[in-house]
Protein backbone atom coordinates (compact mmCIF):
# COMPACT_ATOMS: atom_id res chain seq x y z
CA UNK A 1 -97.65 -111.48 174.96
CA UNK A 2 -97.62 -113.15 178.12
CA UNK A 3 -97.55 -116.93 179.15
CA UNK A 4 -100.60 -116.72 181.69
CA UNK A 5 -103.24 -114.09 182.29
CA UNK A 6 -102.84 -111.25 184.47
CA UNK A 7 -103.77 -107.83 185.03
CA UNK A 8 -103.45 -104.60 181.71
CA UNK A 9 -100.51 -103.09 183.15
CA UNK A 10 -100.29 -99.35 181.30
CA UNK A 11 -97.28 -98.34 179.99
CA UNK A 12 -96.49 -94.65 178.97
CA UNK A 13 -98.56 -95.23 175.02
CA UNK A 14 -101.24 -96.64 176.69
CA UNK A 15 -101.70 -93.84 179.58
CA UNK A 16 -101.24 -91.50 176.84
CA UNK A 17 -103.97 -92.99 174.64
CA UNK A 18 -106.12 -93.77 177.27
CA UNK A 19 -105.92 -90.06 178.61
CA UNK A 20 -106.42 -88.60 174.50
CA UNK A 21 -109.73 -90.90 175.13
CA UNK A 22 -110.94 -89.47 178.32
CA UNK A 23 -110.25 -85.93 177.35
CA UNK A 24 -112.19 -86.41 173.94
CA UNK A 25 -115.29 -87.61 175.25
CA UNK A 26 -115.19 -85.49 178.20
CA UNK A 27 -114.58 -82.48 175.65
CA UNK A 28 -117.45 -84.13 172.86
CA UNK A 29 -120.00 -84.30 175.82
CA UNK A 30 -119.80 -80.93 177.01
CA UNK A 31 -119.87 -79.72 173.84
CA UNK A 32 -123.30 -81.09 172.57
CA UNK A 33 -124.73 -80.84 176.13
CA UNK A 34 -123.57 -76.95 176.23
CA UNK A 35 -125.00 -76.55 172.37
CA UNK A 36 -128.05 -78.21 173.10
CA UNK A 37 -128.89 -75.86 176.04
CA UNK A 38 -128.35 -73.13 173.73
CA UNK A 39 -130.41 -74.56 171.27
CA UNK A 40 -132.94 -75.92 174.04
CA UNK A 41 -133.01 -73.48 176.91
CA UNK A 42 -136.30 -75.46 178.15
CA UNK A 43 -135.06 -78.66 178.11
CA UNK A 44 -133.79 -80.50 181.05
CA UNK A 45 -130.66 -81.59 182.59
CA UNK A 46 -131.51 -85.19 182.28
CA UNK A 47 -132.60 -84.50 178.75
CA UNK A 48 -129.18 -82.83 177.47
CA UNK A 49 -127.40 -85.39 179.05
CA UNK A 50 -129.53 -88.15 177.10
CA UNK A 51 -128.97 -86.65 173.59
CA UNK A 52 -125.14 -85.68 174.49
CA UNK A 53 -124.25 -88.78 175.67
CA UNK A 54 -126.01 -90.40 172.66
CA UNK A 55 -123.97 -87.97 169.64
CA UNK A 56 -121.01 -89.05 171.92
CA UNK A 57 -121.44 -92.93 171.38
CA UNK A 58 -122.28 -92.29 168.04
CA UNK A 59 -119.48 -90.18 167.18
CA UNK A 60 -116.96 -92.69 169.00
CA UNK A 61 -118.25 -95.56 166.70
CA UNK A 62 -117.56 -93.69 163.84
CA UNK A 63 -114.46 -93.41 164.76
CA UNK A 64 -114.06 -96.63 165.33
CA UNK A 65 -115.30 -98.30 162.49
CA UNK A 66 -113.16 -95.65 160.30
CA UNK A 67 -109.97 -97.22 161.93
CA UNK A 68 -109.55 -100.69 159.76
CA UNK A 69 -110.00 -99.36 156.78
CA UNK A 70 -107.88 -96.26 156.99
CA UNK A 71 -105.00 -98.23 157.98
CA UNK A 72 -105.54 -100.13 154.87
CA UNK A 73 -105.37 -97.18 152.96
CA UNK A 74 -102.54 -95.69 154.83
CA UNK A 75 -99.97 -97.68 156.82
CA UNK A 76 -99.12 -94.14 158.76
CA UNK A 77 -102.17 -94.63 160.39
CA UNK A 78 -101.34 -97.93 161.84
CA UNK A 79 -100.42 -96.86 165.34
CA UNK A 80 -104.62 -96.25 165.59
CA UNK A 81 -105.08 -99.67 165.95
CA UNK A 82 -103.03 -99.89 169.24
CA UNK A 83 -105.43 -99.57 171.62
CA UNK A 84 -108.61 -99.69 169.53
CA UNK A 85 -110.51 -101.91 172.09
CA UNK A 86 -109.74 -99.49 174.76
CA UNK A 87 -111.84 -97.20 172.68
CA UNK A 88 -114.74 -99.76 172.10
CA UNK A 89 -114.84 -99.68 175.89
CA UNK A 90 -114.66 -96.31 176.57
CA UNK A 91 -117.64 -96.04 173.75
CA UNK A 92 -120.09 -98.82 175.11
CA UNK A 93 -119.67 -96.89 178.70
CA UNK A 94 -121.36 -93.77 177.08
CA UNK A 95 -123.46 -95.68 175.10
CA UNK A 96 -124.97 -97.80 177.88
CA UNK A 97 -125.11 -94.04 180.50
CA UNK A 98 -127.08 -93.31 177.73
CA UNK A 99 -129.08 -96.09 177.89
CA UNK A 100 -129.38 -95.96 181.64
CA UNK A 101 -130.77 -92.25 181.79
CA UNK A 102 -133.29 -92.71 178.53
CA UNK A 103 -134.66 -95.85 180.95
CA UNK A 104 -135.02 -93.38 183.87
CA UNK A 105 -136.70 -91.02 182.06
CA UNK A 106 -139.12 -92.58 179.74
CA UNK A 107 -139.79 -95.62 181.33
CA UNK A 108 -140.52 -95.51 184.92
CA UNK A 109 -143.06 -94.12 186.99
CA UNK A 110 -146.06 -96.95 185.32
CA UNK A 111 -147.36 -100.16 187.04
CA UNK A 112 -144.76 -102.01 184.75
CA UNK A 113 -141.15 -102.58 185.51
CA UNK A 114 -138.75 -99.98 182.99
CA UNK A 115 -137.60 -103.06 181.67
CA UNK A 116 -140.90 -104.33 180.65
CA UNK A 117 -142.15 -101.53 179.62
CA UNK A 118 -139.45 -100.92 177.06
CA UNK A 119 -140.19 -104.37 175.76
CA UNK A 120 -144.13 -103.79 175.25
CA UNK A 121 -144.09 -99.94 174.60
CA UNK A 122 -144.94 -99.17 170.68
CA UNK A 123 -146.46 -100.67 167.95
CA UNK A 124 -145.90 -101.57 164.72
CA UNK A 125 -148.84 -100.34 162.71
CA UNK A 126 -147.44 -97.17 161.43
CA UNK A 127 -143.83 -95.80 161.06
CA UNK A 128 -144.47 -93.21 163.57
CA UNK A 129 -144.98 -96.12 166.38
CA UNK A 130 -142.50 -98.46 165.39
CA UNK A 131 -140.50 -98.81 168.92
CA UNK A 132 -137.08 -97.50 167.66
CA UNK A 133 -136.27 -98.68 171.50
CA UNK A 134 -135.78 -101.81 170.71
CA UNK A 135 -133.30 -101.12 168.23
CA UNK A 136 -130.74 -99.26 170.51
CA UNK A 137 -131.66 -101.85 173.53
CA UNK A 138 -130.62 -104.60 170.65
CA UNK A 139 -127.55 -102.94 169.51
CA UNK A 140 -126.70 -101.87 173.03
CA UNK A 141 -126.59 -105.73 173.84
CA UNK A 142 -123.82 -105.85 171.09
CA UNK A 143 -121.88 -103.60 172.26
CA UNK A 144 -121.64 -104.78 175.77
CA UNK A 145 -120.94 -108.19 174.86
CA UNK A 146 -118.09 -107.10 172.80
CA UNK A 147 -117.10 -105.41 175.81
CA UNK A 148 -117.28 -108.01 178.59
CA UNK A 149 -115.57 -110.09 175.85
CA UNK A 150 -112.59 -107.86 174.60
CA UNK A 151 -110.15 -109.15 176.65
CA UNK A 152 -107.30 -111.54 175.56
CA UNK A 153 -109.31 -114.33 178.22
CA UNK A 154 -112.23 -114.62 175.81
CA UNK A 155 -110.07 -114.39 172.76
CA UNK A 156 -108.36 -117.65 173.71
CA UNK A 157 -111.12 -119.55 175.17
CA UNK A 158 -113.61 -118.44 172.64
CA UNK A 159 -110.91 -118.94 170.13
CA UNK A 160 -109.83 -116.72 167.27
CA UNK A 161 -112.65 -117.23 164.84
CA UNK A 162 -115.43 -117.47 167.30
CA UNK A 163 -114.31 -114.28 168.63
CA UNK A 164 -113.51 -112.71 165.53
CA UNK A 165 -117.69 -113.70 164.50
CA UNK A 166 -118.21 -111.81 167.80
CA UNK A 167 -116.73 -108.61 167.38
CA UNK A 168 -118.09 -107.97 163.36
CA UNK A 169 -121.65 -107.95 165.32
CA UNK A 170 -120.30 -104.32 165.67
CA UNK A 171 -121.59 -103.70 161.95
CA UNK A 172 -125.00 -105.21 163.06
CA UNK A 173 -124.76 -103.36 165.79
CA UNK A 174 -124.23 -99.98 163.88
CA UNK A 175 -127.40 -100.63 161.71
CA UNK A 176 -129.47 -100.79 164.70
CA UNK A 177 -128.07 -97.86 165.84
CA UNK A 178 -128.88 -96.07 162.45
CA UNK A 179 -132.76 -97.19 162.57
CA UNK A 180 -132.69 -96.34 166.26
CA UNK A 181 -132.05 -92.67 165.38
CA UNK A 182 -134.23 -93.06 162.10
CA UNK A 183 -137.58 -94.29 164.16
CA UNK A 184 -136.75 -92.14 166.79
CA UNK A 185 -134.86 -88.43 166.70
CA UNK A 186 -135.80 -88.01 162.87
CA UNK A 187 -139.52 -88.57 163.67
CA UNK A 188 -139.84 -85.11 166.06
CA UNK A 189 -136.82 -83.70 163.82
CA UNK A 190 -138.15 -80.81 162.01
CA UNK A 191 -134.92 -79.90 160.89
CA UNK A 192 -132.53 -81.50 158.11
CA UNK A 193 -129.71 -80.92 159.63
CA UNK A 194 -129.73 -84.59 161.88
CA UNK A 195 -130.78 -86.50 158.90
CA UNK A 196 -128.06 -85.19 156.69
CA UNK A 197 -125.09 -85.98 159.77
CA UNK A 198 -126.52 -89.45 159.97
CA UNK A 199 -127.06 -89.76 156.54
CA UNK A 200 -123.08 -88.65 155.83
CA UNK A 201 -121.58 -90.42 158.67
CA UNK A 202 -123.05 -93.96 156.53
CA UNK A 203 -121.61 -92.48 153.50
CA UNK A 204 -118.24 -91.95 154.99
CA UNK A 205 -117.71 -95.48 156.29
CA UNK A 206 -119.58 -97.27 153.21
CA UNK A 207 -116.69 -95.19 150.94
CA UNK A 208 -114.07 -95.94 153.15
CA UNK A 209 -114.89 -99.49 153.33
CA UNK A 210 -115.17 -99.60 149.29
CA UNK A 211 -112.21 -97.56 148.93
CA UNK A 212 -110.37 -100.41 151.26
CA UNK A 213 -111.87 -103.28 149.62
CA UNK A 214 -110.80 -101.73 146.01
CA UNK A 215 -107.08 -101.42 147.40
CA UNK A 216 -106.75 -104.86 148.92
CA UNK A 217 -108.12 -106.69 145.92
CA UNK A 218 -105.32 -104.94 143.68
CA UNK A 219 -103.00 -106.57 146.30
CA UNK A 220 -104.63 -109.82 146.10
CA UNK A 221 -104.20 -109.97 142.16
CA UNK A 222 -102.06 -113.26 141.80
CA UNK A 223 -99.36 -112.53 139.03
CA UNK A 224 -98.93 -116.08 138.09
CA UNK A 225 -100.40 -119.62 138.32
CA UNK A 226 -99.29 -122.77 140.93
CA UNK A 227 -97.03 -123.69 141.78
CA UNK A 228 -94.50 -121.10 142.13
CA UNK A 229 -96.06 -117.76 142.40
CA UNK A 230 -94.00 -114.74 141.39
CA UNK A 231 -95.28 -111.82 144.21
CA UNK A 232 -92.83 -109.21 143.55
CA UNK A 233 -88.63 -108.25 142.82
CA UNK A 234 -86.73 -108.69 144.99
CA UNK A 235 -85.93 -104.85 145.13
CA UNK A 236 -89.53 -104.49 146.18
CA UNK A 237 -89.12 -105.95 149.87
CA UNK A 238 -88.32 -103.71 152.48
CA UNK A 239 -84.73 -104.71 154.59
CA UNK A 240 -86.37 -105.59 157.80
CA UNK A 241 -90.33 -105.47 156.66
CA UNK A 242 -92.85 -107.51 154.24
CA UNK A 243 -94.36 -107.49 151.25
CA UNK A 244 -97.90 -108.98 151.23
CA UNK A 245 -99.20 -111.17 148.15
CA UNK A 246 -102.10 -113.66 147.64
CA UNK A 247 -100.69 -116.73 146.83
CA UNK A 248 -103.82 -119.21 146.10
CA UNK A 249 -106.68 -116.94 148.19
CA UNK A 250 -104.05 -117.10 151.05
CA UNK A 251 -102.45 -113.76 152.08
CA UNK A 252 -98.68 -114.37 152.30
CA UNK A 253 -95.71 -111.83 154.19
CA UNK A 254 -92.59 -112.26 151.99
CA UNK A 255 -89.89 -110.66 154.63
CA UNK A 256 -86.78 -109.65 154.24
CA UNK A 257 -84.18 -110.09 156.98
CA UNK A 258 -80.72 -109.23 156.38
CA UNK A 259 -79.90 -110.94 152.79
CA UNK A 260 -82.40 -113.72 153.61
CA UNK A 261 -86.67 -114.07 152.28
CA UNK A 262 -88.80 -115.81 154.43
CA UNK A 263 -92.77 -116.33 153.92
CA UNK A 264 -95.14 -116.72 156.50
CA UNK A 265 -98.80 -116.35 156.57
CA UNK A 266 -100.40 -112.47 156.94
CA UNK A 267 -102.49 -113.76 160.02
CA UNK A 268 -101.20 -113.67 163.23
CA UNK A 269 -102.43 -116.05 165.79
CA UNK A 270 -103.58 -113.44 168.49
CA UNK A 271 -106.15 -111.82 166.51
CA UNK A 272 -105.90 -112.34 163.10
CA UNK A 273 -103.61 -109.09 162.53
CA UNK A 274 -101.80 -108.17 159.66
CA UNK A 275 -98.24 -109.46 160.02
CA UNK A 276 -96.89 -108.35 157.20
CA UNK A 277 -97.54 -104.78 158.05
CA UNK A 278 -95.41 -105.44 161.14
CA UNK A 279 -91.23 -105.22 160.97
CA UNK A 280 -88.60 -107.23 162.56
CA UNK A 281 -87.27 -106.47 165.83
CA UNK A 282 -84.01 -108.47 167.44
CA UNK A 283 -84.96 -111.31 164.29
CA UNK A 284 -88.50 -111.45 165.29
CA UNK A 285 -91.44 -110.78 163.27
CA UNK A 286 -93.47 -108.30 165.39
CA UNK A 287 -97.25 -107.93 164.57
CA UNK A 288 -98.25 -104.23 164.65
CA UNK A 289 -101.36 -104.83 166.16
CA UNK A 290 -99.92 -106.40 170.01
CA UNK A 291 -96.37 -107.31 169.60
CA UNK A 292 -96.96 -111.14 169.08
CA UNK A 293 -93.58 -111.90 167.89
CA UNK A 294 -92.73 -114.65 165.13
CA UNK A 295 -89.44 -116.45 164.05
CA UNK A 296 -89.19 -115.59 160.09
CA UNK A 297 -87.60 -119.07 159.43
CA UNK A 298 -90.15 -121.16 161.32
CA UNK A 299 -93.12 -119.00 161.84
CA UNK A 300 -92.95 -120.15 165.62
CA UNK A 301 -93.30 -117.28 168.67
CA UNK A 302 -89.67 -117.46 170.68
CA UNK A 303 -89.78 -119.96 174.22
CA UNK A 304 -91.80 -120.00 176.40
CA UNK A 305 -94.63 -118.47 174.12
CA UNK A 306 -96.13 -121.27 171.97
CA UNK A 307 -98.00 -119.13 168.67
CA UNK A 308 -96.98 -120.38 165.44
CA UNK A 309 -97.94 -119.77 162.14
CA UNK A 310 -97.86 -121.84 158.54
CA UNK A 311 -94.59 -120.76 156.77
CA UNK A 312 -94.23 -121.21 152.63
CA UNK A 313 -90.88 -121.94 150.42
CA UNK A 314 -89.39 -119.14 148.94
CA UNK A 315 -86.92 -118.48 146.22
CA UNK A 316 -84.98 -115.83 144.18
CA UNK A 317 -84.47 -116.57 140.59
CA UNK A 318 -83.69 -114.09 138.03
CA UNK A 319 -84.62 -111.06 140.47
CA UNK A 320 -87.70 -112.09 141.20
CA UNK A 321 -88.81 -113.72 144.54
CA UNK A 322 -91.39 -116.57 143.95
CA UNK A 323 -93.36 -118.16 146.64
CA UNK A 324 -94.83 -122.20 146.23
CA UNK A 325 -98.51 -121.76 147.44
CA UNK A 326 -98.17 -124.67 149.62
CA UNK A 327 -98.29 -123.58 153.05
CA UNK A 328 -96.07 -125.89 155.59
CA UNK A 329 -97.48 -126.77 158.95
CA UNK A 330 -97.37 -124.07 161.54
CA UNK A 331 -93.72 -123.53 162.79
CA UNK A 332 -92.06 -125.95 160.39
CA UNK A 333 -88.59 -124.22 159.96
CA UNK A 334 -87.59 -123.57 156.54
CA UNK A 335 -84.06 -122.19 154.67
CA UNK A 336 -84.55 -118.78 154.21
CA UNK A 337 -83.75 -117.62 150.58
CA UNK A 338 -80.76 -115.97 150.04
CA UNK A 339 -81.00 -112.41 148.28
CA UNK A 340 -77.94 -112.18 145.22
């Protein structure tokens, strides 16, 4: 958190994570450009480089887009999401050198500009024509917006939603890439092999998105009617971390601090993250996604930072911690509930 705008400064995890970054792709592009010159001993520089850096990209956004819903799955894997954008960065770069050098190669030397001739090259009169181009120049588009975009600037002038809208283009953005390949490797592609990669990359995030899905509707079951809902025991919440409940289609963090329940809601104001997957640190709720931090009686980030969220009564009765679905105004402070 800061209270104005200012230059990323690294600390150690992010050097570290930002190094584990450069090292992979450097490691992933060498690799498919040294495999297809085996493969290919005829084909050129320019070419290997266009097809590596393009199972690069594609292998980064995999990764990506298997982040969310694995940390749904598993909470272990929550440290992931630390510096996912630096990621989406790092994969647009090799996604748009890609870009760059297929320009170069295919689309200049004519009487048009490359530009214009990607735009008019093709047809759409038979599948073998179709101008797959346009489909990774359209999802290319995506990606750098999200890019230019991913920093905390946009997020707040763009606001939270807006934003939010923004970056789930990267699904759009990932179909487009899929026909891209489909229209356009897979056409000269005598071999299975590329068809059954692409085909089980889809598989793997369409299961691991079901498989998420499946896991938080079980959490989202409401155990009883307004207006008191009864999420849990009170044996269930962590000392010092949340349980999570949909109260009324709104997600809910029951924490526990000390011998006290408080209930705030699950979204935290910097980008929607799951606060109820964070802990408290010094009496703060700290989202695991970028340390926004969070009184538990009020909902309301510490002075001078000015986040709040809506916080919801709580109480303990027979064991059981029940939670009115009525959310209070953002940083109205409430009594915590005292644990027996």
């Amino acid at each position: 958190m800061s209270v104005t705008y200012r230059a990323v400064g690294w600390n150690g995890h992010k050097r570290a994570y930002d190094t584990w970054i450069a090292g992979a792709v450097a490691t992933l592009l060498t690799l498919t450009v040294g495999v297809g010159a085996l493969v290919q001993p005829a084909a050129t520089i320019e070419t290997l480089l266009i097809r590596g850096l393009a199972v690069t990209a594609l292998v980064l956004l995999h990764v990506i887009l298997s982040i969310g819903p694995l940390c749904r799955l598993d909470r272990r894997l929550l440290p992931l999401l630390y510096n996912r954008r630096h990621l989406g960065v790092s994969m647009c770069l090799v996604a748009l050198a890609h870009g760059v050098f297929a320009l170069v190669q295919f689309h200049t030397g004519g009487n048009l500009s490359p530009l214009m001739h990607l735009l008019t090259s093709g047809s759409w009169t038979s599948a073998a024509d179709v101008p797959f181009q346009l489909f990774g120049a359209a999802a290319l588009a995506i990606l750098v917006t999200m890019a230019a975009t991913s920093h905390d600037f946009w997020l707040h002038t763009l606001t939270a939603p807006v934003w939010k809208a923004l970056h789930m283009s990267v699904y759009l953005a990932y179909a487009l890439i899929v026909a891209h390949v489909a229209f356009g490797a897979l056409q000269g592609d005598r071999s299975p092999l590329l068809a059954t990669v692409l085909g089980a990359g889809a598989a793997w995030l369409a299961g691991l998105h079901l498989a998420a899905a499946r896991r938080e509707r079980v959490r989202d079951r409401e155990a009883t009617a307004a207006p008191w809902a009864d999420v849990c025991a009170v044996a269930d919440v962590p000392v010092s971390r949340a349980i999570i409940a949909c109260v009324s289609g709104e997600r809910v963090a029951v924490f526990r601090h000390g011998n006290r329940l408080s209930a705030v809601s699950n979204a935290c104001q910097h980008q929607n993250g799951p606060l109820g997957e964070g802990k408290i640190v010094n009496g703060c709720i700290v989202c695991p996604w970028h340390g926004y931090e969070y009184l538990p009686e009020s909902g309301a980030s510490p002075p001078p930072f000015t986040e709040k969220v809506p916080t919801f009564s709580v109480r303990v009765v027979d064991g059981r911690v029940l939670v009115d679905p009525r959310p209070h105004p953002p940083g109205t402070w409430l009594e915590p509930a005292r644990v027996p």
